[in-house]
PDBML (XML) file of the C-alpha atoms, coordinates in Angstrom:
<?xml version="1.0" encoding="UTF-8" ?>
<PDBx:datablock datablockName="MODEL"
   xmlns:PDBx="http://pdbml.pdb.org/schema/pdbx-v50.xsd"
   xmlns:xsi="http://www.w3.org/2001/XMLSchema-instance"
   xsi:schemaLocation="http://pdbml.pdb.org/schema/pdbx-v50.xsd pdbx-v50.xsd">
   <PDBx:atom_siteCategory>
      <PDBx:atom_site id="1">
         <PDBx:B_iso_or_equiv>0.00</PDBx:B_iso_or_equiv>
         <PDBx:Cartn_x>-16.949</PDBx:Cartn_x>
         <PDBx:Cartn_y>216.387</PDBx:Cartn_y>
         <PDBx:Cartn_z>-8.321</PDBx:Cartn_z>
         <PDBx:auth_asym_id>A</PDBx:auth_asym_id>
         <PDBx:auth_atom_id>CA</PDBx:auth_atom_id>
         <PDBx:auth_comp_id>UNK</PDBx:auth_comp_id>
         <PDBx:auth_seq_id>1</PDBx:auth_seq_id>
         <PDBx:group_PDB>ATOM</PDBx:group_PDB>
         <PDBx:label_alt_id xsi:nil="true" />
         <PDBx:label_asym_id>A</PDBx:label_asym_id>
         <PDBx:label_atom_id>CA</PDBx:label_atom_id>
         <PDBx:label_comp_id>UNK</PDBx:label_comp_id>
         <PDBx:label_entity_id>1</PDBx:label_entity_id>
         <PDBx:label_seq_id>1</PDBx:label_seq_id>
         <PDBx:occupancy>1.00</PDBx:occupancy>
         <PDBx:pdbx_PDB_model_num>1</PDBx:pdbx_PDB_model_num>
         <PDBx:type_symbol>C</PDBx:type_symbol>
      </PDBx:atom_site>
      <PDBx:atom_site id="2">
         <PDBx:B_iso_or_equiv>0.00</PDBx:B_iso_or_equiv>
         <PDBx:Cartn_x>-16.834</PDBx:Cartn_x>
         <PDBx:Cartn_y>213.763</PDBx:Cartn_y>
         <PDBx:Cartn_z>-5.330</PDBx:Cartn_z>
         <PDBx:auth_asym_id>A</PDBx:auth_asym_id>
         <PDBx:auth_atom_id>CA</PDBx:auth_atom_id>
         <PDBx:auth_comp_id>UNK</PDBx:auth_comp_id>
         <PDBx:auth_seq_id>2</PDBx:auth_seq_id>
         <PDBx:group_PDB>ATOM</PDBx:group_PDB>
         <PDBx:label_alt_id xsi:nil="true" />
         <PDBx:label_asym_id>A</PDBx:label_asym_id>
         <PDBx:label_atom_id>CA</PDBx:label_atom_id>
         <PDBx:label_comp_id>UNK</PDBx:label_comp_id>
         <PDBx:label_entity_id>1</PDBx:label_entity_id>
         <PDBx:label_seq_id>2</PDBx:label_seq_id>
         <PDBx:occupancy>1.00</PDBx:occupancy>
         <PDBx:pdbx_PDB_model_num>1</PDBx:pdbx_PDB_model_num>
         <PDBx:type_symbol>C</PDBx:type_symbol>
      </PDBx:atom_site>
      <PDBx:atom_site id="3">
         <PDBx:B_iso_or_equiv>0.00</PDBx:B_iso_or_equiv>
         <PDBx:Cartn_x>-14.626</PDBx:Cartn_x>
         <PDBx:Cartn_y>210.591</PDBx:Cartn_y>
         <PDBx:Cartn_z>-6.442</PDBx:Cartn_z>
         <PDBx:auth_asym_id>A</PDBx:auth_asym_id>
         <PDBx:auth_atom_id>CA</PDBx:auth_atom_id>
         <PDBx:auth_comp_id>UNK</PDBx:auth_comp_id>
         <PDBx:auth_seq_id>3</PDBx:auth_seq_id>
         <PDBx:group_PDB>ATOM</PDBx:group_PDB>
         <PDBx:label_alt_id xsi:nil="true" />
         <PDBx:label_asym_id>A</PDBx:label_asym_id>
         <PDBx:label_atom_id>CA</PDBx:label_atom_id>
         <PDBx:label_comp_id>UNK</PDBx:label_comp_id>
         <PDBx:label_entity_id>1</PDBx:label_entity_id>
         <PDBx:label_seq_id>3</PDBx:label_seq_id>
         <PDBx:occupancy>1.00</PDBx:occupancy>
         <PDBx:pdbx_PDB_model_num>1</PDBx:pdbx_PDB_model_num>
         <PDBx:type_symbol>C</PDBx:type_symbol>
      </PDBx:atom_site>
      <PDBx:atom_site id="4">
         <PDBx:B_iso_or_equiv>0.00</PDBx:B_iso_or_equiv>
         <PDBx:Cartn_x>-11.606</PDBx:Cartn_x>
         <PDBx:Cartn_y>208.809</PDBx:Cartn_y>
         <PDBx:Cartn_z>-6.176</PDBx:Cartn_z>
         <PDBx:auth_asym_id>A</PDBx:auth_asym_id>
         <PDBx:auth_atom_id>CA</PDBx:auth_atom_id>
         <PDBx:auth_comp_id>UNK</PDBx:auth_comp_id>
         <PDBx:auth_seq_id>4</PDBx:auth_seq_id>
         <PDBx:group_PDB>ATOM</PDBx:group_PDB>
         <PDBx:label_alt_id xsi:nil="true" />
         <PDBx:label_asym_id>A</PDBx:label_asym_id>
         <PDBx:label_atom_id>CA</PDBx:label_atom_id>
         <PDBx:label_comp_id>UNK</PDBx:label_comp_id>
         <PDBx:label_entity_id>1</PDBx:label_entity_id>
         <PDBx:label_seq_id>4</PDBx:label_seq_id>
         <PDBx:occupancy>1.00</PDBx:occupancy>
         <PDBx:pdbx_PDB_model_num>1</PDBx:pdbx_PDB_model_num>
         <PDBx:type_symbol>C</PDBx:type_symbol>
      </PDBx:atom_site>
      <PDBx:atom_site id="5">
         <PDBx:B_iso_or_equiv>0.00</PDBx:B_iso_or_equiv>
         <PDBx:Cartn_x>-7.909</PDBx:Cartn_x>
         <PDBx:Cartn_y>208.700</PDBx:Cartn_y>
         <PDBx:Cartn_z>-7.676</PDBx:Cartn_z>
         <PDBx:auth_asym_id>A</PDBx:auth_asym_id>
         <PDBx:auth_atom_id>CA</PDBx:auth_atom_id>
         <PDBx:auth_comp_id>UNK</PDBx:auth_comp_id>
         <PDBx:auth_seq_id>5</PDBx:auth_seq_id>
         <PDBx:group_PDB>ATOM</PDBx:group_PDB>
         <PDBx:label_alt_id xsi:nil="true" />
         <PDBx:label_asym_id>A</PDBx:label_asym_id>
         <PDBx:label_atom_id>CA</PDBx:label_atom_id>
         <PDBx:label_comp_id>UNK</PDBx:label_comp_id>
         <PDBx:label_entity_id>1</PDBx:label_entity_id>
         <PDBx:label_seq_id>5</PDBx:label_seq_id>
         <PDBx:occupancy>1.00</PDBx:occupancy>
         <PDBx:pdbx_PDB_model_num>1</PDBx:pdbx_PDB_model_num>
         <PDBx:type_symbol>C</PDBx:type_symbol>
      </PDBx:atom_site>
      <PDBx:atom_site id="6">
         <PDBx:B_iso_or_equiv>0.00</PDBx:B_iso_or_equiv>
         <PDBx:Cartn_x>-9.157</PDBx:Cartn_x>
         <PDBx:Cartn_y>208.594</PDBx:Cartn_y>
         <PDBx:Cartn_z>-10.926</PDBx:Cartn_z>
         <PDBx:auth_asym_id>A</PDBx:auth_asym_id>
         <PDBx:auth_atom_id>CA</PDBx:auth_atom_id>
         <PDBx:auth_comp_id>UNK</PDBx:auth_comp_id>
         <PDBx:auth_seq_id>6</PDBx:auth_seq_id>
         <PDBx:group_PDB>ATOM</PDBx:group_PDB>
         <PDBx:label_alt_id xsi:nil="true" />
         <PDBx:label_asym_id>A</PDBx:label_asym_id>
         <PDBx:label_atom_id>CA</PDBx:label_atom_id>
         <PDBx:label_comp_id>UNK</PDBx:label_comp_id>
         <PDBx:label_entity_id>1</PDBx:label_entity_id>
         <PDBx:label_seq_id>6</PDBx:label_seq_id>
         <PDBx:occupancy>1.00</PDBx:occupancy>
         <PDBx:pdbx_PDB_model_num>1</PDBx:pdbx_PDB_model_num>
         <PDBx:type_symbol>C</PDBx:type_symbol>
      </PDBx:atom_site>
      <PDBx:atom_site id="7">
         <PDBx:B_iso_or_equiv>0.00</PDBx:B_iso_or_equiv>
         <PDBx:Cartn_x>-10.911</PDBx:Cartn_x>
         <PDBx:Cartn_y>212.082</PDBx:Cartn_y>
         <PDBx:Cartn_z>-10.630</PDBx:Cartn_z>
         <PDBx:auth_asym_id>A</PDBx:auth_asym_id>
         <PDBx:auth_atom_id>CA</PDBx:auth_atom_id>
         <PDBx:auth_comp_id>UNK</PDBx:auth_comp_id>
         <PDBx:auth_seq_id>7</PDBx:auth_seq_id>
         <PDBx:group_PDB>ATOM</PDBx:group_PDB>
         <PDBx:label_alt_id xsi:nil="true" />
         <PDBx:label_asym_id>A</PDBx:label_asym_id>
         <PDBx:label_atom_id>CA</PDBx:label_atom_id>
         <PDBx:label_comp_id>UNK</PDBx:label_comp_id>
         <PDBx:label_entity_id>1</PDBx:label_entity_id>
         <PDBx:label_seq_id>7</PDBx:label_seq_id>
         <PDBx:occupancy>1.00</PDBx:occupancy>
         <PDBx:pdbx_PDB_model_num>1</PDBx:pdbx_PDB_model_num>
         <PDBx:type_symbol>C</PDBx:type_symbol>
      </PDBx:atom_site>
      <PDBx:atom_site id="8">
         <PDBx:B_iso_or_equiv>0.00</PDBx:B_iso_or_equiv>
         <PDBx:Cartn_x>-8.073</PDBx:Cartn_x>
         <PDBx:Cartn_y>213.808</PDBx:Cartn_y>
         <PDBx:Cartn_z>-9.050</PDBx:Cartn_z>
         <PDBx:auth_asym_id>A</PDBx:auth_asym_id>
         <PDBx:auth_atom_id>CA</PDBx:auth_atom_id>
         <PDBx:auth_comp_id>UNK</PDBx:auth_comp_id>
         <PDBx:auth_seq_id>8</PDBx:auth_seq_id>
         <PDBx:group_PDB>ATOM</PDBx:group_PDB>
         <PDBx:label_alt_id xsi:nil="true" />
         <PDBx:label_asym_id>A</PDBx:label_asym_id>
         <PDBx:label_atom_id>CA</PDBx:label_atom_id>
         <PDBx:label_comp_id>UNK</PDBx:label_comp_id>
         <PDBx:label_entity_id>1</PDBx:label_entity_id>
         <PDBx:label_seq_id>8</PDBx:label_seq_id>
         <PDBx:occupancy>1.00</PDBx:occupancy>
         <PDBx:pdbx_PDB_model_num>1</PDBx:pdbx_PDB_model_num>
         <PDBx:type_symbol>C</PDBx:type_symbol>
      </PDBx:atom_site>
      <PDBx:atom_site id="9">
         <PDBx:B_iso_or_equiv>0.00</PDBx:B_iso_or_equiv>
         <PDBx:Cartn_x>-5.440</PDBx:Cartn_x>
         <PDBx:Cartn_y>212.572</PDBx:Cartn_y>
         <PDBx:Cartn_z>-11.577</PDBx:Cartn_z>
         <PDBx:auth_asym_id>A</PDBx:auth_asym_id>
         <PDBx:auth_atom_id>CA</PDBx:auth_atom_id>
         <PDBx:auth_comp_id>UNK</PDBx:auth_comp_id>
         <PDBx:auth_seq_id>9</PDBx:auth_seq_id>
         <PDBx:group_PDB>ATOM</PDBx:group_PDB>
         <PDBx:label_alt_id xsi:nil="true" />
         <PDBx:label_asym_id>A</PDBx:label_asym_id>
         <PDBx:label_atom_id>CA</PDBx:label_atom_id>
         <PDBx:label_comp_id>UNK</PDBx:label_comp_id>
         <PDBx:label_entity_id>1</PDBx:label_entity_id>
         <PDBx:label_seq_id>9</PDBx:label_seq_id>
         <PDBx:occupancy>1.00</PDBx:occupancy>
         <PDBx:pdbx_PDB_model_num>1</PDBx:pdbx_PDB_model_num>
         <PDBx:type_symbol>C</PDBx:type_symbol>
      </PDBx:atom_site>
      <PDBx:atom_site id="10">
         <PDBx:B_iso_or_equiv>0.00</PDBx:B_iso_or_equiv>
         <PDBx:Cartn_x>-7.654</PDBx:Cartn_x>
         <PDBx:Cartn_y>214.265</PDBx:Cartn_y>
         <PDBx:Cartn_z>-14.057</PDBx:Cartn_z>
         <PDBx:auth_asym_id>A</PDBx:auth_asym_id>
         <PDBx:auth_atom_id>CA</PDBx:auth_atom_id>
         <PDBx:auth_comp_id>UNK</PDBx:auth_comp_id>
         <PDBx:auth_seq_id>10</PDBx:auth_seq_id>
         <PDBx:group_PDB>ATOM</PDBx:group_PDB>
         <PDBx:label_alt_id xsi:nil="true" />
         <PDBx:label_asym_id>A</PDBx:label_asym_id>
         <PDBx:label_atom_id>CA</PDBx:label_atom_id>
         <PDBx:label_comp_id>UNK</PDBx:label_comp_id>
         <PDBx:label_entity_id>1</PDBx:label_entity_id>
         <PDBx:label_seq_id>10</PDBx:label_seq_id>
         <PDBx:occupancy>1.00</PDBx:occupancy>
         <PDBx:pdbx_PDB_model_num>1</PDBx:pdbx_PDB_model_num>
         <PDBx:type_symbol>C</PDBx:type_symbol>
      </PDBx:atom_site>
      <PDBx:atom_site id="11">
         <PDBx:B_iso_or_equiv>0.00</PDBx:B_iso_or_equiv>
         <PDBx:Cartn_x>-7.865</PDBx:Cartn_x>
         <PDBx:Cartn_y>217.114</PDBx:Cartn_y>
         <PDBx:Cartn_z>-12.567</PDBx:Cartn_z>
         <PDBx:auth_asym_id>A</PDBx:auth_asym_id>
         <PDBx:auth_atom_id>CA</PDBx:auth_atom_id>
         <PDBx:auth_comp_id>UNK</PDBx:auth_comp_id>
         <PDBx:auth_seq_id>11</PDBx:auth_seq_id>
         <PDBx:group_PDB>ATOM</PDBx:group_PDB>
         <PDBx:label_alt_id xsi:nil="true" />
         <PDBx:label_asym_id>A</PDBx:label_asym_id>
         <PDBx:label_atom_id>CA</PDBx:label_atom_id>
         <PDBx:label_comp_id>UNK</PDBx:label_comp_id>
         <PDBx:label_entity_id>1</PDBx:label_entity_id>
         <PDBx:label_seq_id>11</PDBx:label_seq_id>
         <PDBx:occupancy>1.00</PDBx:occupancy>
         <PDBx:pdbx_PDB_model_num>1</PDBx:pdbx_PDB_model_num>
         <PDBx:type_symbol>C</PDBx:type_symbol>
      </PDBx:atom_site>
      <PDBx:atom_site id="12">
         <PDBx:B_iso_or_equiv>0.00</PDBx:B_iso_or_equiv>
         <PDBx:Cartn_x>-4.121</PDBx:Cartn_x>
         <PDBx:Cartn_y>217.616</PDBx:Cartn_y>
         <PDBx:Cartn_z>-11.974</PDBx:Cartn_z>
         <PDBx:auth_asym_id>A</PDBx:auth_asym_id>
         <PDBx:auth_atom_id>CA</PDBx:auth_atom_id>
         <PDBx:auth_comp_id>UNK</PDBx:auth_comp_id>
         <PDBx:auth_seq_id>12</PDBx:auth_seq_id>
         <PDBx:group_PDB>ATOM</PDBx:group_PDB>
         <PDBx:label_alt_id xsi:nil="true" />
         <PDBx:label_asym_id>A</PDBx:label_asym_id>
         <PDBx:label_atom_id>CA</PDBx:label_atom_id>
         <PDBx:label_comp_id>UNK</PDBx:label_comp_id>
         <PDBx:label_entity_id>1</PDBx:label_entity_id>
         <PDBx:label_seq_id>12</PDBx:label_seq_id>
         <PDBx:occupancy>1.00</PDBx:occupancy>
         <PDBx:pdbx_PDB_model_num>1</PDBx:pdbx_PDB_model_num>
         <PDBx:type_symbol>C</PDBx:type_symbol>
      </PDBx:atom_site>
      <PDBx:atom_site id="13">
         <PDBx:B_iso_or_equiv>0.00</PDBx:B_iso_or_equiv>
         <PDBx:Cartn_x>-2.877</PDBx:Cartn_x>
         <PDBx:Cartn_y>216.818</PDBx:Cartn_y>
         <PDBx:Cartn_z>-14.905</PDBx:Cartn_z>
         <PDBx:auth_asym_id>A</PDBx:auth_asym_id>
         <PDBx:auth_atom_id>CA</PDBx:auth_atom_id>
         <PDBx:auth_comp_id>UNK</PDBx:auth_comp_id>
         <PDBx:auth_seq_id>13</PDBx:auth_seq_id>
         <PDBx:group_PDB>ATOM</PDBx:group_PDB>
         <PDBx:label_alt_id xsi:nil="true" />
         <PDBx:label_asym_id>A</PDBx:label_asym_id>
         <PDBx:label_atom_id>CA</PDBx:label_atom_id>
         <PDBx:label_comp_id>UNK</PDBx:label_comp_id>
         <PDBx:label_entity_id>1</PDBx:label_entity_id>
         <PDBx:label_seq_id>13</PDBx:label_seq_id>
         <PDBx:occupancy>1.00</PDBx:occupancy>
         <PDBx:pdbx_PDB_model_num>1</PDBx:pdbx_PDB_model_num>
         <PDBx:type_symbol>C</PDBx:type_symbol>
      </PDBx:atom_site>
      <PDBx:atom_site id="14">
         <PDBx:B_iso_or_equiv>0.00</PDBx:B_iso_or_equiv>
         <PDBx:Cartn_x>-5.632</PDBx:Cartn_x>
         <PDBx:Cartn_y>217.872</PDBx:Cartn_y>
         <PDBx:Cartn_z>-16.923</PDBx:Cartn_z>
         <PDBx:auth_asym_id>A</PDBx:auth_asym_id>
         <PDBx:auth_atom_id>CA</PDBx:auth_atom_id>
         <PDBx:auth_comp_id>UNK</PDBx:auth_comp_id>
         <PDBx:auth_seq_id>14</PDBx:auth_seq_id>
         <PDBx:group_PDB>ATOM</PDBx:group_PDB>
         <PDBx:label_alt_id xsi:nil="true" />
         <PDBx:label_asym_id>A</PDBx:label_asym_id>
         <PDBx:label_atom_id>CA</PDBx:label_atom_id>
         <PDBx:label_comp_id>UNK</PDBx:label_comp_id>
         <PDBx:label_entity_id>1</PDBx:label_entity_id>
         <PDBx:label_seq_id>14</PDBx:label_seq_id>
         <PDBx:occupancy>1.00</PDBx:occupancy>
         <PDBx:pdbx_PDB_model_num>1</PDBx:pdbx_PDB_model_num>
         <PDBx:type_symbol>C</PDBx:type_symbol>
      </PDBx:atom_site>
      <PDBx:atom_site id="15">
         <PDBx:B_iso_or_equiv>0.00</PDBx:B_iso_or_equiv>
         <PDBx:Cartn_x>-3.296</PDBx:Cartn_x>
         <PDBx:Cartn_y>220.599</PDBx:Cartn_y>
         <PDBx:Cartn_z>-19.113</PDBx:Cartn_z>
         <PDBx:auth_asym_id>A</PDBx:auth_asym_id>
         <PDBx:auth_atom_id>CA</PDBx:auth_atom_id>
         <PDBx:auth_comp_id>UNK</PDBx:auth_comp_id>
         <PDBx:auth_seq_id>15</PDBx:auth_seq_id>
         <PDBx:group_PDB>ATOM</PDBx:group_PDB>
         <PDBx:label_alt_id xsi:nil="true" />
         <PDBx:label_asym_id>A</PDBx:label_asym_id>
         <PDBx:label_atom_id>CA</PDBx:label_atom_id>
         <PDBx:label_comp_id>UNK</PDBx:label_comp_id>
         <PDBx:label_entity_id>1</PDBx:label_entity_id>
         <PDBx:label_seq_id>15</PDBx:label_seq_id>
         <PDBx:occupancy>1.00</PDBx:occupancy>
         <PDBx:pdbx_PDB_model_num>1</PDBx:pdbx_PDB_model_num>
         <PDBx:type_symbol>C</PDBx:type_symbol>
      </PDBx:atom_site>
      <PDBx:atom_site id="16">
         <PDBx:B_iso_or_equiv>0.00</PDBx:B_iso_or_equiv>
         <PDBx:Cartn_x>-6.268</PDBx:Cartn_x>
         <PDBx:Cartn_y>223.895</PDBx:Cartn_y>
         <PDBx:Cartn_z>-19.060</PDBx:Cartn_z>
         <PDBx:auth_asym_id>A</PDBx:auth_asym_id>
         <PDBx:auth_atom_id>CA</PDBx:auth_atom_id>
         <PDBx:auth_comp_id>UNK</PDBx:auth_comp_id>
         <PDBx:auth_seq_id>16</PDBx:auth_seq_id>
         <PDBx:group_PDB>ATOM</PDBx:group_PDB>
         <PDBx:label_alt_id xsi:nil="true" />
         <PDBx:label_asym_id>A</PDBx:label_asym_id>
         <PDBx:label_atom_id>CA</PDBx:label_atom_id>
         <PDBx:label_comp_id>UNK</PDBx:label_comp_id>
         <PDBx:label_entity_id>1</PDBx:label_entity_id>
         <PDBx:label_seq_id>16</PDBx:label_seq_id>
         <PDBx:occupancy>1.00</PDBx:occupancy>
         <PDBx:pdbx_PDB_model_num>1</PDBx:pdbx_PDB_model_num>
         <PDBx:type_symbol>C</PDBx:type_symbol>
      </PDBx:atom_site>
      <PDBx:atom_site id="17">
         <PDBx:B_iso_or_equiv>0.00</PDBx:B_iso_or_equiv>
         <PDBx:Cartn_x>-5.871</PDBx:Cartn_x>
         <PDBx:Cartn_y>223.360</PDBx:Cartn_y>
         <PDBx:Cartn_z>-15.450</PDBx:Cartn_z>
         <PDBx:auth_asym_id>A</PDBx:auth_asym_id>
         <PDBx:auth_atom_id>CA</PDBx:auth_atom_id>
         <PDBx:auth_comp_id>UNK</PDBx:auth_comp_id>
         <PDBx:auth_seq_id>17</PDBx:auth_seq_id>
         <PDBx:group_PDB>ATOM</PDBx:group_PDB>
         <PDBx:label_alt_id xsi:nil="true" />
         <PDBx:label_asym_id>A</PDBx:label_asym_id>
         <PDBx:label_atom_id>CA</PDBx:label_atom_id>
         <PDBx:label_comp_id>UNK</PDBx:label_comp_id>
         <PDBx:label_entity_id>1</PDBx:label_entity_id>
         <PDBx:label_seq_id>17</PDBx:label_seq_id>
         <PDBx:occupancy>1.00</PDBx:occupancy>
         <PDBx:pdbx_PDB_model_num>1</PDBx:pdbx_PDB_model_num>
         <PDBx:type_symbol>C</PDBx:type_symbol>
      </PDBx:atom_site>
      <PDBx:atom_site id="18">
         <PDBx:B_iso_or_equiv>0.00</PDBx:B_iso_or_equiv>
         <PDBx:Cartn_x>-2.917</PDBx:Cartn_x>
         <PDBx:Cartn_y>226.503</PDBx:Cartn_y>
         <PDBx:Cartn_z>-14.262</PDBx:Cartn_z>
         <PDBx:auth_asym_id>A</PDBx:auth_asym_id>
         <PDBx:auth_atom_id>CA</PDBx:auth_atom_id>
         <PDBx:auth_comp_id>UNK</PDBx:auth_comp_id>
         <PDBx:auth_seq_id>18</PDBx:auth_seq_id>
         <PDBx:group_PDB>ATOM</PDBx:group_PDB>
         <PDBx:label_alt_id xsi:nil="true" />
         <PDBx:label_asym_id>A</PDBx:label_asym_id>
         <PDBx:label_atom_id>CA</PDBx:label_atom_id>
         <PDBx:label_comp_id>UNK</PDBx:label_comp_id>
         <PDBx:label_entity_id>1</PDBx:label_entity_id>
         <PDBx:label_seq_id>18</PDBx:label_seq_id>
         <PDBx:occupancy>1.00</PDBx:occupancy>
         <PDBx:pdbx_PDB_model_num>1</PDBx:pdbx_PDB_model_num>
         <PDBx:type_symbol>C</PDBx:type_symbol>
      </PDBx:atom_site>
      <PDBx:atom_site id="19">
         <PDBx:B_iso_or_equiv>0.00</PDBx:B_iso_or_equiv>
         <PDBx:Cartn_x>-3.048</PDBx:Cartn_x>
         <PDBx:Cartn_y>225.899</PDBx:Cartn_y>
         <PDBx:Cartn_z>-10.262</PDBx:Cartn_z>
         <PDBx:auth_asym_id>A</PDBx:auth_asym_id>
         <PDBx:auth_atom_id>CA</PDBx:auth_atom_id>
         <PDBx:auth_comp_id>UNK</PDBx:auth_comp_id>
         <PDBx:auth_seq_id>19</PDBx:auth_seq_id>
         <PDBx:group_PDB>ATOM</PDBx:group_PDB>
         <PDBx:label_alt_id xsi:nil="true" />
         <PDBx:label_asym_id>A</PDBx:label_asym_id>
         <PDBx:label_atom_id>CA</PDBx:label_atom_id>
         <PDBx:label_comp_id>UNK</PDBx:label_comp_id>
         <PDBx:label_entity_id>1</PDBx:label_entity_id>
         <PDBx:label_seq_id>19</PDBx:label_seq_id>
         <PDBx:occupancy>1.00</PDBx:occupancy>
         <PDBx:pdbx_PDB_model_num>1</PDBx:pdbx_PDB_model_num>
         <PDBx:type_symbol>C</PDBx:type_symbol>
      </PDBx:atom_site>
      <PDBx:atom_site id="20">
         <PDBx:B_iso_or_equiv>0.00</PDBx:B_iso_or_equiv>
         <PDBx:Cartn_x>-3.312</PDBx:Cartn_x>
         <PDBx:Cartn_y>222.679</PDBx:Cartn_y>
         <PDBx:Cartn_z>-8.326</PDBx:Cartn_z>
         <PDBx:auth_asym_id>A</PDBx:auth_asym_id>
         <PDBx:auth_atom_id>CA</PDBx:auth_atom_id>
         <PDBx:auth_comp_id>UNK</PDBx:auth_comp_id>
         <PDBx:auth_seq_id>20</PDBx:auth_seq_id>
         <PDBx:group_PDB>ATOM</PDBx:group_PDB>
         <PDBx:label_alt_id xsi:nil="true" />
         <PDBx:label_asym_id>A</PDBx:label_asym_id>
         <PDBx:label_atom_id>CA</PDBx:label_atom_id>
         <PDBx:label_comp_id>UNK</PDBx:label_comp_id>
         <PDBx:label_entity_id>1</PDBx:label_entity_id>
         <PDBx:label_seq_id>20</PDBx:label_seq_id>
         <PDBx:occupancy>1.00</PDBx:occupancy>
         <PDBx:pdbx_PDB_model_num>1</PDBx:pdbx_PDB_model_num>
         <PDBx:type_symbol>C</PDBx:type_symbol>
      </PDBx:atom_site>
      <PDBx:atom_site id="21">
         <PDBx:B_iso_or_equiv>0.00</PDBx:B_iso_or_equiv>
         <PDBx:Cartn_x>-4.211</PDBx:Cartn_x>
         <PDBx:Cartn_y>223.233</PDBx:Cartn_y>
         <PDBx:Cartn_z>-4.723</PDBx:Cartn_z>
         <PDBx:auth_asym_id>A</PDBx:auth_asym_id>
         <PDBx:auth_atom_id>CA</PDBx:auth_atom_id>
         <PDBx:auth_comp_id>UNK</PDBx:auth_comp_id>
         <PDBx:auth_seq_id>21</PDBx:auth_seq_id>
         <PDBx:group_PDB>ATOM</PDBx:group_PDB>
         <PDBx:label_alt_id xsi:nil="true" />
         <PDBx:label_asym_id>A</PDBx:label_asym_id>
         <PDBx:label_atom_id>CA</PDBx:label_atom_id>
         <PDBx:label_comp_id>UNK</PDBx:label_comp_id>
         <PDBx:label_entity_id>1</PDBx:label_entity_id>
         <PDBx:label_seq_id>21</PDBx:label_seq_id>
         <PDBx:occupancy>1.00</PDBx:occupancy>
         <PDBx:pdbx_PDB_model_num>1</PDBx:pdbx_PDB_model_num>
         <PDBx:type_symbol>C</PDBx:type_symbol>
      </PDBx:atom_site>
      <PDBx:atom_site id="22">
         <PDBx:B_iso_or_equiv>0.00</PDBx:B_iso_or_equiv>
         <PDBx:Cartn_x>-3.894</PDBx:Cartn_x>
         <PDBx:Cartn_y>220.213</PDBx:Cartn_y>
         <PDBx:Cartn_z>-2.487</PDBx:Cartn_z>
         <PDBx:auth_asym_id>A</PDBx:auth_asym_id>
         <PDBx:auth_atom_id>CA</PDBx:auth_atom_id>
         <PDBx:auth_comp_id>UNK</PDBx:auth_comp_id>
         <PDBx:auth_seq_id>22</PDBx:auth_seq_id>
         <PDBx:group_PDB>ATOM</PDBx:group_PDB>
         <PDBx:label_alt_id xsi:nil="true" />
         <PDBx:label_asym_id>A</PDBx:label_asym_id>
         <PDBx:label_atom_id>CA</PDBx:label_atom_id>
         <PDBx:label_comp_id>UNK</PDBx:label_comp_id>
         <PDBx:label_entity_id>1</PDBx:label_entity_id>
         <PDBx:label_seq_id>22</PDBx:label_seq_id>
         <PDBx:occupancy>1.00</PDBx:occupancy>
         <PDBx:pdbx_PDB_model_num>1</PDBx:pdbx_PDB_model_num>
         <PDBx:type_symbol>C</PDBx:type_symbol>
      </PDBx:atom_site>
      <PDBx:atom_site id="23">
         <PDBx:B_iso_or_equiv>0.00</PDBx:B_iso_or_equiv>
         <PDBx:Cartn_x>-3.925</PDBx:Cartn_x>
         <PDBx:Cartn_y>219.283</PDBx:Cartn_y>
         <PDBx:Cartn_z>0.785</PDBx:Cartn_z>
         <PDBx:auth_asym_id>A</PDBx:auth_asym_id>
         <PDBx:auth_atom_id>CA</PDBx:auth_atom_id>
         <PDBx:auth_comp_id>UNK</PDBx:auth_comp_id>
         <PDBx:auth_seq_id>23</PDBx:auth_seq_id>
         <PDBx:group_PDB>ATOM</PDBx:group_PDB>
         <PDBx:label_alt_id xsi:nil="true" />
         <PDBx:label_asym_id>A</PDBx:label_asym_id>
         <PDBx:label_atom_id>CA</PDBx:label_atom_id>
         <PDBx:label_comp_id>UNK</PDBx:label_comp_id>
         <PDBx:label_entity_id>1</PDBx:label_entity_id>
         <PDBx:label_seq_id>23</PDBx:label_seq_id>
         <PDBx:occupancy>1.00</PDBx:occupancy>
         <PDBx:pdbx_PDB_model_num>1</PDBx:pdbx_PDB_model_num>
         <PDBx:type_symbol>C</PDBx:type_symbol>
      </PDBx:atom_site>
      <PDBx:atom_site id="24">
         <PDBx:B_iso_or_equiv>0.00</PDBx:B_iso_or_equiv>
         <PDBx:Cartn_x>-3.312</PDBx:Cartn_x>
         <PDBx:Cartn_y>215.635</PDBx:Cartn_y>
         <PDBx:Cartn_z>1.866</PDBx:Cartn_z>
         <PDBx:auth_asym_id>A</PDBx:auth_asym_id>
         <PDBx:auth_atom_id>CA</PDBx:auth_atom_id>
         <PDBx:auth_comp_id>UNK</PDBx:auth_comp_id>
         <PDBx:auth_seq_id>24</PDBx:auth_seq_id>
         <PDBx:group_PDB>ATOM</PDBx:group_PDB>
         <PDBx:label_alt_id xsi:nil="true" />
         <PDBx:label_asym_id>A</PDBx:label_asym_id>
         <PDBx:label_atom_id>CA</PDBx:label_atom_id>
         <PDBx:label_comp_id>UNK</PDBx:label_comp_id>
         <PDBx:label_entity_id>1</PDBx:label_entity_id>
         <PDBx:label_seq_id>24</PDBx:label_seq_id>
         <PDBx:occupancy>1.00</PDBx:occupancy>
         <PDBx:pdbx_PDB_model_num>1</PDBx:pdbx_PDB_model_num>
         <PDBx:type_symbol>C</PDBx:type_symbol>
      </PDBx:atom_site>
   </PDBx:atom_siteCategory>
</PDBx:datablock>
């Protein structure tokens, strides 16, 4: 899913989501 902040906020904190990977 390209996007912005707003995408990967809900990713991260989305609460089905077990592993966060992130480089930046």
């Amino acid at each position: 899913i390209p996007g912005f902040a707003d995408v990967g906020q809900a990713m991260t904190t989305h609460p089905d989501v077990r592993v966060v990977s992130f480089t930046g």
